[in-house]
Protein backbone atom coordinates (compact mmCIF):
# COMPACT_ATOMS: atom_id res chain seq x y z
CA UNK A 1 114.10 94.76 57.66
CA UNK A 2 114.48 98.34 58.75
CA UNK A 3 111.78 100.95 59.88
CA UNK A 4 112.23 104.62 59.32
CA UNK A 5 110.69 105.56 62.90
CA UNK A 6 107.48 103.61 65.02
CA UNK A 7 104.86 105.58 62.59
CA UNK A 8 106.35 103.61 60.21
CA UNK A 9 106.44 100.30 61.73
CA UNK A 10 103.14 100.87 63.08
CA UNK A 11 100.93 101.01 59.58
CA UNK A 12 103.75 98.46 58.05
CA UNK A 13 102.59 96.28 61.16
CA UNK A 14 98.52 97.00 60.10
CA UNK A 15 98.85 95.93 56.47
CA UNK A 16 100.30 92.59 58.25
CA UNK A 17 97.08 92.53 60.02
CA UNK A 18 94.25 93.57 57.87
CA UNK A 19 92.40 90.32 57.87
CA UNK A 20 91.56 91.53 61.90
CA UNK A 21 90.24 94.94 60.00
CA UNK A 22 86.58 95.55 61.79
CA UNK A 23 86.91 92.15 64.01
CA UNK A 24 84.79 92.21 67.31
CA UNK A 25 88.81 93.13 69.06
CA UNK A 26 90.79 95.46 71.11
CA UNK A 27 93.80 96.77 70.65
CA UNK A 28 96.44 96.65 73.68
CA UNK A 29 99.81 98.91 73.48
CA UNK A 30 102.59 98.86 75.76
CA UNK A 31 103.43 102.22 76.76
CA UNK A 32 105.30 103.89 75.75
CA UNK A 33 106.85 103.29 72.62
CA UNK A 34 104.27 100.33 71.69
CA UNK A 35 101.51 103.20 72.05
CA UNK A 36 102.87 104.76 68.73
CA UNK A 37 102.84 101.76 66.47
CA UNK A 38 98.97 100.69 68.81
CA UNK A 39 97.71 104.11 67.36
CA UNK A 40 98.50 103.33 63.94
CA UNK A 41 97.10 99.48 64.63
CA UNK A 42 94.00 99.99 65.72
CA UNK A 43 93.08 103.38 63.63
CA UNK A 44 93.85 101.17 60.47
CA UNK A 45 91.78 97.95 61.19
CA UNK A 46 89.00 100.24 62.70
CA UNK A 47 89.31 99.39 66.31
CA UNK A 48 89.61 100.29 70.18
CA UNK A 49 92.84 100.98 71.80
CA UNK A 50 93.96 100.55 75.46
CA UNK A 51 97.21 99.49 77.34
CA UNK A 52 98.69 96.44 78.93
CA UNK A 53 101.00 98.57 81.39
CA UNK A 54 104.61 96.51 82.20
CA UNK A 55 107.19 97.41 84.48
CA UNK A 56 110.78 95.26 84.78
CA UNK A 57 112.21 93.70 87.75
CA UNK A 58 116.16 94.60 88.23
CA UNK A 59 118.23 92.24 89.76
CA UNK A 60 118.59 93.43 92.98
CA UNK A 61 122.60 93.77 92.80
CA UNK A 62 122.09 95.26 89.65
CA UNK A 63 118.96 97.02 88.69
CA UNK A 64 119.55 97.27 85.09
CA UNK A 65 119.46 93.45 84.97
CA UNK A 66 115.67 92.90 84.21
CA UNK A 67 115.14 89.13 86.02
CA UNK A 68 111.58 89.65 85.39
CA UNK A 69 108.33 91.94 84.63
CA UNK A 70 104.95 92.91 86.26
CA UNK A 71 101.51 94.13 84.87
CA UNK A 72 99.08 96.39 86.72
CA UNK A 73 97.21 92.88 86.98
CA UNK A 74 99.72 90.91 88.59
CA UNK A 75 101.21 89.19 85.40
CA UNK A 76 104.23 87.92 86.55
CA UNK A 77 106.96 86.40 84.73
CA UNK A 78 110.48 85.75 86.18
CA UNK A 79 113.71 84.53 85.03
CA UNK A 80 113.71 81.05 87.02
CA UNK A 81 117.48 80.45 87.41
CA UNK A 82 117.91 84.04 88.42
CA UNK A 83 114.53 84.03 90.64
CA UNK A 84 115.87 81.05 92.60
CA UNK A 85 118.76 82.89 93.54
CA UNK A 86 117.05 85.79 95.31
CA UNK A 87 115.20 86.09 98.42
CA UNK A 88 111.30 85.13 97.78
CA UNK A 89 110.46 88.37 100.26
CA UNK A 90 112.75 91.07 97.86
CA UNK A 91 111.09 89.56 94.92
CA UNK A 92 107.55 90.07 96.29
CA UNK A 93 108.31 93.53 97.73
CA UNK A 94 109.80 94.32 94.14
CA UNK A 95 106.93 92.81 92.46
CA UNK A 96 103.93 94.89 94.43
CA UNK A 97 106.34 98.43 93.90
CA UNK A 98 106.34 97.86 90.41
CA UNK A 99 102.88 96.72 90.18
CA UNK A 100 102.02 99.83 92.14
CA UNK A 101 103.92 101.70 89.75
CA UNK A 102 102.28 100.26 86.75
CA UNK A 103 98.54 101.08 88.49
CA UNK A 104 99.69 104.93 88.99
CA UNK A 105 101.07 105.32 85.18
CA UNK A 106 97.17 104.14 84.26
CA UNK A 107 95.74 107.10 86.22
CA UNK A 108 98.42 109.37 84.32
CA UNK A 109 97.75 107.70 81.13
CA UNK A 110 93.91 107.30 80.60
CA UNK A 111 92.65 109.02 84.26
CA UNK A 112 89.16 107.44 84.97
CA UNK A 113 88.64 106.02 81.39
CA UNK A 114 87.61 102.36 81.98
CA UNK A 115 89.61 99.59 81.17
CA UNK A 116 88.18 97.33 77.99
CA UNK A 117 88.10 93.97 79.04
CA UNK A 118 89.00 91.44 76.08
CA UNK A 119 86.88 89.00 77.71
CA UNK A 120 85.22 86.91 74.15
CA UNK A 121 87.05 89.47 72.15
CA UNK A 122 90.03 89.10 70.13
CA UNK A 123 92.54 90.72 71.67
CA UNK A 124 95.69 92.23 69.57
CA UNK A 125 99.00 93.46 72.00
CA UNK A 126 101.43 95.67 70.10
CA UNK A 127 104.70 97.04 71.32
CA UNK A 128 107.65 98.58 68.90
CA UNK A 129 109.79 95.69 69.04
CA UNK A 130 111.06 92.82 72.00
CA UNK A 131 114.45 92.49 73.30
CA UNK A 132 114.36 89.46 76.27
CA UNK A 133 110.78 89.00 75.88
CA UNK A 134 110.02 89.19 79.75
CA UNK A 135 107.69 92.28 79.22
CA UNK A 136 105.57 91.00 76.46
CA UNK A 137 105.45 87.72 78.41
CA UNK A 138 103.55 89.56 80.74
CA UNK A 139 101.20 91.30 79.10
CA UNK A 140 100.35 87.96 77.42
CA UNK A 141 99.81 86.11 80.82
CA UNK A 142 97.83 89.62 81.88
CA UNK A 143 95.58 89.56 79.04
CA UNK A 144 95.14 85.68 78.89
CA UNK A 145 93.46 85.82 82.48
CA UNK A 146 90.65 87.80 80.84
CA UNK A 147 89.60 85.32 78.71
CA UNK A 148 89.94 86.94 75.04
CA UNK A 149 88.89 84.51 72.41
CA UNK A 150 91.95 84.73 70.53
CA UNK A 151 95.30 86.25 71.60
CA UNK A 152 97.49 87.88 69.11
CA UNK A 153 100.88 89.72 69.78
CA UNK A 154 102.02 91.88 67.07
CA UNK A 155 105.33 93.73 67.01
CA UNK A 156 108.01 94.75 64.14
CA UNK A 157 110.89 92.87 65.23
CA UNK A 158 111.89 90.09 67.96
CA UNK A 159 114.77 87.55 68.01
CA UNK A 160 114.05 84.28 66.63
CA UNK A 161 113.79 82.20 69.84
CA UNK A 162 111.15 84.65 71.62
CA UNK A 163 109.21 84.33 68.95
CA UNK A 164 108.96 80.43 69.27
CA UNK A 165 108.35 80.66 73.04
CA UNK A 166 106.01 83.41 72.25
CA UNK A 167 104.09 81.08 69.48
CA UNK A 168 104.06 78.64 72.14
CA UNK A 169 101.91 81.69 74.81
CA UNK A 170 99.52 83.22 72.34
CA UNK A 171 97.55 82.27 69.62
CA UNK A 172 99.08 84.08 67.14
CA UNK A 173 102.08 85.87 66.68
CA UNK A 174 103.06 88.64 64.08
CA UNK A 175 105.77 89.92 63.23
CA UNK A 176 107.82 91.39 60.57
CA UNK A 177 111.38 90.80 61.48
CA UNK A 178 111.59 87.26 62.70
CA UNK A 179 115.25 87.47 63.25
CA UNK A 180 117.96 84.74 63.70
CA UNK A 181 120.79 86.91 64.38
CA UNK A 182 119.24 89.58 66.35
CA UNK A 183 121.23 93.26 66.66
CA UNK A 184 121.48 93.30 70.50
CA UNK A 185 118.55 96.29 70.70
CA UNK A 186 115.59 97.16 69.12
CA UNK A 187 116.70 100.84 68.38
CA UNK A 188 118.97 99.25 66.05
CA UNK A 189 115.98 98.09 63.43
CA UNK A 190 114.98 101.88 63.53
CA UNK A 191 116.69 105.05 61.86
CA UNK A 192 114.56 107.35 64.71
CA UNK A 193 113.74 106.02 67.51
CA UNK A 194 113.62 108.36 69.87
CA UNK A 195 112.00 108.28 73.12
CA UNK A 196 108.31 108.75 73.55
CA UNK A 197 106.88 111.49 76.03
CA UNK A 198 104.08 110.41 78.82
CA UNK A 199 102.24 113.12 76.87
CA UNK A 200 102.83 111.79 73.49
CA UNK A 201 101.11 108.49 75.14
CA UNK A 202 98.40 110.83 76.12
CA UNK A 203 97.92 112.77 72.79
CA UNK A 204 97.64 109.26 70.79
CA UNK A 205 95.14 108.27 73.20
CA UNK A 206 93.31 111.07 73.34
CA UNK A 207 93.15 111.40 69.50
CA UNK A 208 91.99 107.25 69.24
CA UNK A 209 89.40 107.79 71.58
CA UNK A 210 88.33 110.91 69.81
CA UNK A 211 88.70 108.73 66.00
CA UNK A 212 86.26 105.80 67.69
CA UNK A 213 83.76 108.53 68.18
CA UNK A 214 83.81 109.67 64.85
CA UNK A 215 83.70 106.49 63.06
């Protein structure tokens, strides 16, 4: 399956979740490509959006080696043969500057609008597509320590044996291109996928917030 850009993959990815259309649920993107396809999510079925902010880990011999990934919350999950090789004091200074990080791209995001808890709620996280999985991991452990009442992850594309470990993290898992022989990247399921500004995050926001009042 192929997606013409993450408009595209967004509504494609609401049809695939109508039955959730006007459920008592919030809708969680992770910036800042998920935020696109979130947008389309939540203005389809009718409800709230916010963000489940990640950051990677690098290895710390070679940073563009993710061994792991942080929420603003303190979700942590680690690769555990690569975690065991590294000094327990690195990893925690790594972990609190990313989670640090994480905290200050809220402020630029959403400024003072509240976080919406999915405590009892059904809670719906949505990014454009997963690669090793350790971000979305995450967000799920993040958003499971609220309490939701169901969790449901929802992206276009993932290779085949995330999704089982995912199945086996949230409640329910959705997605579109459940792929055994996965391309390497997630740009390669799209014919645009170009990056996403901070204030393209902001705009689609701004212009859910603005649809919720309307509604």
């Amino acid at each position: 399956m192929h997606f013409l850009n993450r408009q595209d993959a967004g509504r494609l990815l609401a049809k695939a979740l109508a039955s959730y259309s006007g459920c008592d649920g919030v809708v969680y993107a992770l910036p800042r490509g998920g935020v696109v396809l979130g947008y389309e999510v939540a203005k389809a079925l009718g409800l709230p959006l916010d963000l489940v902010i990640t950051r990677k880990i690098g290895h710390p011999n070679m940073p563009e080696y993710a061994i792991g990934a942080v929420t603003e919350k303190n979700g942590l999950i680690c690769n555990e043969e690569e975690r065991s090789q590294i000094s327990p004091n690195w990893l925690a200074e790594a972990v609190e500057k990313q989670r640090q990080e994480a905290v200050r791209r809220r402020r630029v995001y959403l400024k003072d609008t509240p976080h919406i808890s999915p405590a009892g709620k059904i809670a719906i996280i949505v990014d454009d597509g997963i690669a090793t999985g350790l971000t979305i991991r995450a967000a799920v452990q993040s958003v499971r320590a609220e309490k939701p009442k169901e969790l449901v992850v929802a992206v276009p594309v993932a290779p085949h044996n995330t999704v089982v470990q995912l199945q086996e993290e949230a409640d329910t898992v959705v997605v579109l291109e459940d792929d055994w022989d996965y391309l390497g990247a997630v740009g390669a399921y799209y014919d645009d996928f170009r990056q996403v500004s901070d204030e393209a995050v902001i705009d689609f926001l701004n212009r859910s917030r603005h649809e919720a009042k309307n509604r």
